[in-house]
C-alpha atoms as a PDB file:
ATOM      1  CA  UNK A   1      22.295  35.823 -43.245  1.00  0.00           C
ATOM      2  CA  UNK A   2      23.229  35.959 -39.568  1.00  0.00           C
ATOM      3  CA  UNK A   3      25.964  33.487 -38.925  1.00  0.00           C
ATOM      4  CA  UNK A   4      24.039  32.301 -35.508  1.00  0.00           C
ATOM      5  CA  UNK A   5      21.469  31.044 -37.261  1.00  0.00           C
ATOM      6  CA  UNK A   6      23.063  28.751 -39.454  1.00  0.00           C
ATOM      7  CA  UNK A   7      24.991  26.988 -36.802  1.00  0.00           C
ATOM      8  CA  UNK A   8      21.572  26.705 -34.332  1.00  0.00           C
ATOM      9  CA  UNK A   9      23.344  28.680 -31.316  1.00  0.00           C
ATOM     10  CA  UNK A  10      21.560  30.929 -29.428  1.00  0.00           C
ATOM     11  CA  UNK A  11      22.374  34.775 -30.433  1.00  0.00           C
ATOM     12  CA  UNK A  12      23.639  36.043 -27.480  1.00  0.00           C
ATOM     13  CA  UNK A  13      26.611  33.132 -27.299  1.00  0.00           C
ATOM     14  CA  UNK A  14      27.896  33.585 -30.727  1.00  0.00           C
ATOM     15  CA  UNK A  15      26.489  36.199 -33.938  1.00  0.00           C
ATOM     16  CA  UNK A  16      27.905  37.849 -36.640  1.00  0.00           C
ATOM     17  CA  UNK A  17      26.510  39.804 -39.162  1.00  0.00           C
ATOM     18  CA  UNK A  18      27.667  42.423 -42.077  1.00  0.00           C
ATOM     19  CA  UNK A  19      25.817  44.468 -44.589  1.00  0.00           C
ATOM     20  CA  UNK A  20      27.219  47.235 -47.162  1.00  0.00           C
ATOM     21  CA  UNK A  21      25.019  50.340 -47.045  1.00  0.00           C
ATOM     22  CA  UNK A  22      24.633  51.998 -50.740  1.00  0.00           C
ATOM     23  CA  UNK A  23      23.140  54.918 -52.146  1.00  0.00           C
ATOM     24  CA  UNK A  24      21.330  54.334 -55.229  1.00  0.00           C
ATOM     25  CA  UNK A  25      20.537  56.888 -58.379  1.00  0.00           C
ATOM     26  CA  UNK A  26      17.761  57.388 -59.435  1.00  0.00           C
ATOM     27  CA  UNK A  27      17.153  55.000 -62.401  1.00  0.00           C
ATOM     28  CA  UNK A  28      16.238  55.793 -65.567  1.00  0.00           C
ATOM     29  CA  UNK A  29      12.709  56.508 -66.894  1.00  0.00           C
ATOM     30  CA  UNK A  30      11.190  52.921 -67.198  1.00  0.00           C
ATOM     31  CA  UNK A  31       9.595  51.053 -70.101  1.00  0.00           C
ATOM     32  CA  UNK A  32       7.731  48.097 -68.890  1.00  0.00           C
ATOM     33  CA  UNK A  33       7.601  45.454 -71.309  1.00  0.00           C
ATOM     34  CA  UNK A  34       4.005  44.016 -71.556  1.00  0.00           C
ATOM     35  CA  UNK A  35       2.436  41.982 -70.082  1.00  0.00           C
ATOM     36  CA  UNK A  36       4.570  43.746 -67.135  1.00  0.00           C
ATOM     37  CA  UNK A  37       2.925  46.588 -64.849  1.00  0.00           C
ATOM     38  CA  UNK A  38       4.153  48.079 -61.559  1.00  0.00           C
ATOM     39  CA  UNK A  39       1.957  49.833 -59.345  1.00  0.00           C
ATOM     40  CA  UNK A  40       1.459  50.708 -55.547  1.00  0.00           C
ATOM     41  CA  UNK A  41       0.717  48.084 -53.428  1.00  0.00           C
ATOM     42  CA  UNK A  42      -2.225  48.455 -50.718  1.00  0.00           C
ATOM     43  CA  UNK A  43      -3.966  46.532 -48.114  1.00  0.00           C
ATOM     44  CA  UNK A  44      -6.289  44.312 -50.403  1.00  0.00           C
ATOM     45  CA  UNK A  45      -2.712  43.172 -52.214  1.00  0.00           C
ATOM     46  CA  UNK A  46      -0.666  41.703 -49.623  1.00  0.00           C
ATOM     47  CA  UNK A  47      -2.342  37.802 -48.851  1.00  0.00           C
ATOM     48  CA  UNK A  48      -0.841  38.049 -52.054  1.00  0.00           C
ATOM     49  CA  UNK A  49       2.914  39.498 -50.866  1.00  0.00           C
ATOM     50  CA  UNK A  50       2.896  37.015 -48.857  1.00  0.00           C
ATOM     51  CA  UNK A  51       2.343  33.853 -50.839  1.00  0.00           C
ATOM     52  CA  UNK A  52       4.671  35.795 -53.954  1.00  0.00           C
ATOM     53  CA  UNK A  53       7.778  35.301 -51.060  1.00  0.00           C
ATOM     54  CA  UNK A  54       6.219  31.720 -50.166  1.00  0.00           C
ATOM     55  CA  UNK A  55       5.601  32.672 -46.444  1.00  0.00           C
ATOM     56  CA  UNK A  56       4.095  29.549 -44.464  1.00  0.00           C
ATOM     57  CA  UNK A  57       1.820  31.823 -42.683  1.00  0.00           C
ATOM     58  CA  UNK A  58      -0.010  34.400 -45.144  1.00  0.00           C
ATOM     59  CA  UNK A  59      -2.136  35.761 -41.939  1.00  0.00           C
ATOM     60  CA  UNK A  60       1.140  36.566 -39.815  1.00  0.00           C
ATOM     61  CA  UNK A  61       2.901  37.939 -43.141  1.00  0.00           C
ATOM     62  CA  UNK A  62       0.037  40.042 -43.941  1.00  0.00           C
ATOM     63  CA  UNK A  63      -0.006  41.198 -40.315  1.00  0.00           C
ATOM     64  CA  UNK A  64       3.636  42.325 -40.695  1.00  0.00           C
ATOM     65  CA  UNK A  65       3.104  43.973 -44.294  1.00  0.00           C
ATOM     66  CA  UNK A  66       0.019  46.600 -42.369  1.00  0.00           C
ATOM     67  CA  UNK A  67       2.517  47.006 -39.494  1.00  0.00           C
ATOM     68  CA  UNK A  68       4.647  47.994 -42.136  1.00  0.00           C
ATOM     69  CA  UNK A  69       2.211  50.459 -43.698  1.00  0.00           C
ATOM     70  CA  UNK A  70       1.158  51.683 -40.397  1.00  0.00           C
ATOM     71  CA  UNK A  71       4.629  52.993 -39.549  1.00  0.00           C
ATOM     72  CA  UNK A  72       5.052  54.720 -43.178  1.00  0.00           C
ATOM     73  CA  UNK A  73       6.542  52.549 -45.312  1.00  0.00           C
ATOM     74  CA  UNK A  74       4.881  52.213 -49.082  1.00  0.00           C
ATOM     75  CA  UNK A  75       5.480  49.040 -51.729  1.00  0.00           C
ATOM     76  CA  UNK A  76       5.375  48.789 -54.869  1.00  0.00           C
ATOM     77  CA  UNK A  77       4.565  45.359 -56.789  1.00  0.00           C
ATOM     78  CA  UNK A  78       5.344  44.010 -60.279  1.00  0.00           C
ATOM     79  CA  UNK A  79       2.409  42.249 -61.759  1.00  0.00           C
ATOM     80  CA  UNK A  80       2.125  39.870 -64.579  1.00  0.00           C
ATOM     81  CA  UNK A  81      -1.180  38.659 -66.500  1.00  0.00           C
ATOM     82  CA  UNK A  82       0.034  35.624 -64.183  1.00  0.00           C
ATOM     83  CA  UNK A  83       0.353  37.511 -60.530  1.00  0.00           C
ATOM     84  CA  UNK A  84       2.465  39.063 -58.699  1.00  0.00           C
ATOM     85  CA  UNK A  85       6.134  38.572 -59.731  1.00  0.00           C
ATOM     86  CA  UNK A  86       7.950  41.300 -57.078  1.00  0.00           C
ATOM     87  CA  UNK A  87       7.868  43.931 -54.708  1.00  0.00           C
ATOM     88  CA  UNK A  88       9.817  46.375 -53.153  1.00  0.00           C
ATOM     89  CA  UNK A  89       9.336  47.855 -50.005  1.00  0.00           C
ATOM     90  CA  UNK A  90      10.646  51.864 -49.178  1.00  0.00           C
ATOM     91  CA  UNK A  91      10.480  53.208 -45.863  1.00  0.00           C
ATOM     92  CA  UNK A  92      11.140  57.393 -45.639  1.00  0.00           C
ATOM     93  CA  UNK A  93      13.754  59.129 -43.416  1.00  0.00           C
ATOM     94  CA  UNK A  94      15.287  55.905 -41.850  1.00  0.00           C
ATOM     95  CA  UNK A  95      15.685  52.650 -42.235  1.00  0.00           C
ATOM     96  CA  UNK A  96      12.778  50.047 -40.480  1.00  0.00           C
ATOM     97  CA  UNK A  97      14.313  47.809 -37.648  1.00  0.00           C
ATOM     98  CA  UNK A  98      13.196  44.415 -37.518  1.00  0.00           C
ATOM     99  CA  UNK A  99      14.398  41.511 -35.920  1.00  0.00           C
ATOM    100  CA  UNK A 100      17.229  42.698 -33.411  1.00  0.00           C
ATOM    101  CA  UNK A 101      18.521  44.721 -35.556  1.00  0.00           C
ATOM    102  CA  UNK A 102      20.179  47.846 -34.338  1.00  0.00           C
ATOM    103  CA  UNK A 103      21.702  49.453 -37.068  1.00  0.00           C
ATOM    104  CA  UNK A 104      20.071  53.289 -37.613  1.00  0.00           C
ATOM    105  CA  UNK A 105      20.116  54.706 -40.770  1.00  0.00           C
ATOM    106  CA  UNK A 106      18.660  58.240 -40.317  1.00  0.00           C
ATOM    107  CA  UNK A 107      18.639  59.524 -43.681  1.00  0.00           C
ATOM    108  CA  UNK A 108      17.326  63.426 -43.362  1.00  0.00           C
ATOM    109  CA  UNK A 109      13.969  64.928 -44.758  1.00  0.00           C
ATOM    110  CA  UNK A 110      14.899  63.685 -48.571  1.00  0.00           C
ATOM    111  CA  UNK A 111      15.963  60.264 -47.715  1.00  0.00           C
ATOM    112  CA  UNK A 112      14.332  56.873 -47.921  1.00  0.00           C
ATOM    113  CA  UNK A 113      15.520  53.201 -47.110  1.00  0.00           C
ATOM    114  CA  UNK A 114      14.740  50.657 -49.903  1.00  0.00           C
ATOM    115  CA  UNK A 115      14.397  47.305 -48.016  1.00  0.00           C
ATOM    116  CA  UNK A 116      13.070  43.611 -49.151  1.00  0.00           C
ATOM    117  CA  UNK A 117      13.247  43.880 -52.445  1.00  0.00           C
ATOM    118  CA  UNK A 118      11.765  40.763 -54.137  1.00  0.00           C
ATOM    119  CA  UNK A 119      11.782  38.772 -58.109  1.00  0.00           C
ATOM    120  CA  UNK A 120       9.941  35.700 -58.211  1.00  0.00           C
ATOM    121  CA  UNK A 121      12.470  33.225 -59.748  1.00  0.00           C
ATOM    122  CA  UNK A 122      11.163  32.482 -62.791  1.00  0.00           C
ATOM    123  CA  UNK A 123      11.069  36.238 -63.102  1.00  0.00           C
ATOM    124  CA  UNK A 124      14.770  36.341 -62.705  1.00  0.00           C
ATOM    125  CA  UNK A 125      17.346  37.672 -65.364  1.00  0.00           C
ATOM    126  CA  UNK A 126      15.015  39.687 -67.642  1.00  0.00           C
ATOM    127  CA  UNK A 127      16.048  42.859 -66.023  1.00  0.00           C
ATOM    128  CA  UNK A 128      12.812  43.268 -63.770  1.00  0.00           C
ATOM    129  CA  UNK A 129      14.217  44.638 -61.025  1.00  0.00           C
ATOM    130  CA  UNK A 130      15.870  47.870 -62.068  1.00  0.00           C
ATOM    131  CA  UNK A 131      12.404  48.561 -63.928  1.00  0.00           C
ATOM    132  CA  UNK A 132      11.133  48.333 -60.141  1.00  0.00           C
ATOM    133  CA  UNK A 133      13.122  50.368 -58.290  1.00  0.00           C
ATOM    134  CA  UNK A 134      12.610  53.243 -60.921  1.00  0.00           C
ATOM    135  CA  UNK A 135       9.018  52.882 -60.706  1.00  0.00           C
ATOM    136  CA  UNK A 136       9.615  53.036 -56.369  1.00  0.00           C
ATOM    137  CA  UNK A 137      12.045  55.996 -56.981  1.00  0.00           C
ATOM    138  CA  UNK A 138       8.977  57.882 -59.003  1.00  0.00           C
ATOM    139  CA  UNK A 139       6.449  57.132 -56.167  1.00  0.00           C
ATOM    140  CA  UNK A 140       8.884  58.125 -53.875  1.00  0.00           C
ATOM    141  CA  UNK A 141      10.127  61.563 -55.254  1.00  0.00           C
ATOM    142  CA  UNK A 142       6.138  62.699 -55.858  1.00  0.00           C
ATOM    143  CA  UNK A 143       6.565  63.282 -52.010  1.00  0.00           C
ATOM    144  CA  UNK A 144       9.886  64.993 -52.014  1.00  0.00           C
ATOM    145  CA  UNK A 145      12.051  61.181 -51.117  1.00  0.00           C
ATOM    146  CA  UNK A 146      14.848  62.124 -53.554  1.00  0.00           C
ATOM    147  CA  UNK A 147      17.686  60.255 -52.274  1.00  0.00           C
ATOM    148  CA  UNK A 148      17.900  55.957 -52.062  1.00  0.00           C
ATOM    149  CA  UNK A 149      19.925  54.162 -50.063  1.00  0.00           C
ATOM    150  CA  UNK A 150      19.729  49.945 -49.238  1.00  0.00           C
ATOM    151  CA  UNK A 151      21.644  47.497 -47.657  1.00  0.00           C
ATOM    152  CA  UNK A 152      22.787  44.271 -48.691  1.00  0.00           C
ATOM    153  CA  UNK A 153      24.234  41.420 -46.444  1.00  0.00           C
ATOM    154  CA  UNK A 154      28.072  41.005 -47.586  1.00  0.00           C
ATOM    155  CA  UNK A 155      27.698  37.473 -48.166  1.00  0.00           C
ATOM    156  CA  UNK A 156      25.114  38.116 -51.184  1.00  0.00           C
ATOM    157  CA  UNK A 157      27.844  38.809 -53.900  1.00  0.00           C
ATOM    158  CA  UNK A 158      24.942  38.644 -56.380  1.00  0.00           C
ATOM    159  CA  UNK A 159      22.531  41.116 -55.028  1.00  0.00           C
ATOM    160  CA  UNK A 160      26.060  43.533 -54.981  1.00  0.00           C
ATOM    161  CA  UNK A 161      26.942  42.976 -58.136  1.00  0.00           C
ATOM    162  CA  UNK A 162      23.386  43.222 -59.052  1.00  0.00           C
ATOM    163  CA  UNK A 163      23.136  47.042 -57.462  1.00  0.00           C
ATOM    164  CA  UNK A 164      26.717  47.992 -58.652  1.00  0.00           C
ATOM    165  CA  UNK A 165      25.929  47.297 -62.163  1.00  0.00           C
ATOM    166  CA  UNK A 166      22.759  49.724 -61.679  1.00  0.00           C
ATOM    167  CA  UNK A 167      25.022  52.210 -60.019  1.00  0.00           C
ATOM    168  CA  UNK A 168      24.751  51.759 -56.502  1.00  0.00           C
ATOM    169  CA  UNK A 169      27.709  54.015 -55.121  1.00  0.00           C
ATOM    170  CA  UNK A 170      28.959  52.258 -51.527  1.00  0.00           C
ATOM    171  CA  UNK A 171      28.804  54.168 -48.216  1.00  0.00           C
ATOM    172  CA  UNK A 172      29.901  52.058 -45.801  1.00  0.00           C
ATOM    173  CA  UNK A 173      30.552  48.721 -44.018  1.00  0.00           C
ATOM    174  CA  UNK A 174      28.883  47.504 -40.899  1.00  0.00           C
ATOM    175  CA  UNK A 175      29.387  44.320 -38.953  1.00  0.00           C
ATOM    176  CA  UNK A 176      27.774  43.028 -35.613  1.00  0.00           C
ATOM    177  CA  UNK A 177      29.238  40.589 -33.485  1.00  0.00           C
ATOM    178  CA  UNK A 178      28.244  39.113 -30.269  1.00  0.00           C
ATOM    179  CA  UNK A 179      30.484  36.783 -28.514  1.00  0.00           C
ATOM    180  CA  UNK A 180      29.320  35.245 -24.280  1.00  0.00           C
ATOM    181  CA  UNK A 181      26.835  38.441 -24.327  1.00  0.00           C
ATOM    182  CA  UNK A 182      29.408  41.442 -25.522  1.00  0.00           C
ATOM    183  CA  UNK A 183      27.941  42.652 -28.397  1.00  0.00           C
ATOM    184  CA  UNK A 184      30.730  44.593 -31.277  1.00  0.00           C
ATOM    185  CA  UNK A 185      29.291  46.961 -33.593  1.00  0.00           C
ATOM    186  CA  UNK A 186      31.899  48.627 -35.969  1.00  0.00           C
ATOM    187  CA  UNK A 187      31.418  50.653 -39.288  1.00  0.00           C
ATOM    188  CA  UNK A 188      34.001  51.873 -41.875  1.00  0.00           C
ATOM    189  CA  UNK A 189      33.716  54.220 -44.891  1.00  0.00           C
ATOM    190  CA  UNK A 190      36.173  56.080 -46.734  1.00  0.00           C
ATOM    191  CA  UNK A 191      37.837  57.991 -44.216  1.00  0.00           C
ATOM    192  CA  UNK A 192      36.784  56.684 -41.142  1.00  0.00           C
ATOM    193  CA  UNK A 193      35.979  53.749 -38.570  1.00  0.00           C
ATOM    194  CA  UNK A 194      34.034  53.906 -35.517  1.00  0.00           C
ATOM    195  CA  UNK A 195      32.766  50.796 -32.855  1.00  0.00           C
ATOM    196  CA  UNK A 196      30.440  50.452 -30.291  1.00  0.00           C
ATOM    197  CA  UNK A 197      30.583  48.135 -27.433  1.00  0.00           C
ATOM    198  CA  UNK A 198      27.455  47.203 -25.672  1.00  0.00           C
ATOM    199  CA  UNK A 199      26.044  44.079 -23.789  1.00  0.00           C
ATOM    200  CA  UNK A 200      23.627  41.977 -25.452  1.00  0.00           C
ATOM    201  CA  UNK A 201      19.955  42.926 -25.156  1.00  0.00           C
ATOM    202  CA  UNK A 202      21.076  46.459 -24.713  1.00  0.00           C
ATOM    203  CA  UNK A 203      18.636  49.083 -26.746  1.00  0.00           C
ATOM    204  CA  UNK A 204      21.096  50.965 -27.856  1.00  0.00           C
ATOM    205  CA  UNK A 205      21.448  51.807 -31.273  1.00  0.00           C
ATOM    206  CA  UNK A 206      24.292  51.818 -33.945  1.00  0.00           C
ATOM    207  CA  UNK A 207      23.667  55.059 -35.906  1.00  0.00           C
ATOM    208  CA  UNK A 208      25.311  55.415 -40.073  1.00  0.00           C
ATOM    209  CA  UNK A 209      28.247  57.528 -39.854  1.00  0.00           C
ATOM    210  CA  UNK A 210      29.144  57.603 -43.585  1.00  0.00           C
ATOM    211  CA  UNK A 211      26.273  59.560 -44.741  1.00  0.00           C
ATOM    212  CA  UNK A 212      27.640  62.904 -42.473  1.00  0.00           C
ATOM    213  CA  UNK A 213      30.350  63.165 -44.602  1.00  0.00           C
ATOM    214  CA  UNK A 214      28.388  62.815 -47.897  1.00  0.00           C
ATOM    215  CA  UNK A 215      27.315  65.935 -49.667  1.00  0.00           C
ATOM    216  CA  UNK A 216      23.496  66.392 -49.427  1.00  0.00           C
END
């Protein structure tokens, strides 16, 4: 969560922000336990995306979920006999900027962000969510999307641990800060470190470094 918002200051006096970005395996072959199914989401499912992640508005949520569509992405939703216990969202070749963000993950021809991942609650701890992701990896490499990558704030020491344990292999280390307008972008992976300096408001993006140096 960006630090900004939990003190009520206005981003361009004072934000900070980190996320590791991780490449994920592809998971093994799932085995949904009934009454489980996953399947693709599309247009007629997401009033109910939106009340799943308890938005107060299900018309402006639904709005964002076809924007979403519209510019390529693809979900895929775990139902039970109940509703709709999760999603996960996949976007191909880069990673989908919303909400000032900056940071550019282009990811090449095979590559596709995984981004707001969801398990209702209740759902929780059953080991849902890996069963997910595989079935969003299959949709995903029918269309030639072989490789995964996510991010996940650093303060979320669950959702890491979470990923690690299904084999998420880190890439690299980006933090945003913006201090009276100057804006800090900086990245490290294993063998190197870059920054960018740029005043607030700018449109300038912070591309991944880490993933040059990865073999493809």
């Amino acid at each position: 969560m960006r630090l900004a918002r939990r003190l009520h200051l206005p981003p361009w006096l004072f934000e900070y922000a980190a996320v590791n970005m991780y490449e994920l395996p592809r998971m093994p072959a799932p085995v949904m336990p009934a009454p489980f199914c996953v399947r693709r989401v599309t247009a007629d499912d997401l009033a109910a995306l939106a009340v799943c992640r308890a938005m107060r508005d299900v018309p402006a949520g639904v709005a964002l979920f076809l924007r979403r569509m519209a510019g390529g992405s693809r979900c895929v939703g775990l139902w039970h006999t109940t509703g709709l216990a999760g999603y996960a969202w996949a976007h191909p070749h880069e990673n989908v900027r919303e909400d000032r963000d900056q940071y550019h993950l282009p990811l090449g021809a095979d590559g596709v962000c995984i981004y707001d991942t969801f398990i209702q609650p209740a759902w929780r701890g059953q080991a849902l969510y890996p069963l997910l992701l595989a079935v969003l990896q299959q949709d995903c490499a029918a269309d030639g999307l072989t490789r995964f990558f996510l991010t996940v704030d650093t303060a979320n020491a669950r959702s890491q641990r979470a990923h690690e344990k299904a084999g998420a292999q880190w890439r690299e280390t980006v933090a945003y800060l913006c201090c009276a307008g100057l804006t800090r972008h900086a990245a490290h992976w294993r063998g190197g470190y870059y920054a960018q300096w740029a005043w607030y408001g700018s449109a300038r993006l912070f591309a991944a470094r880490a993933l040059d140096a990865v073999p493809r």
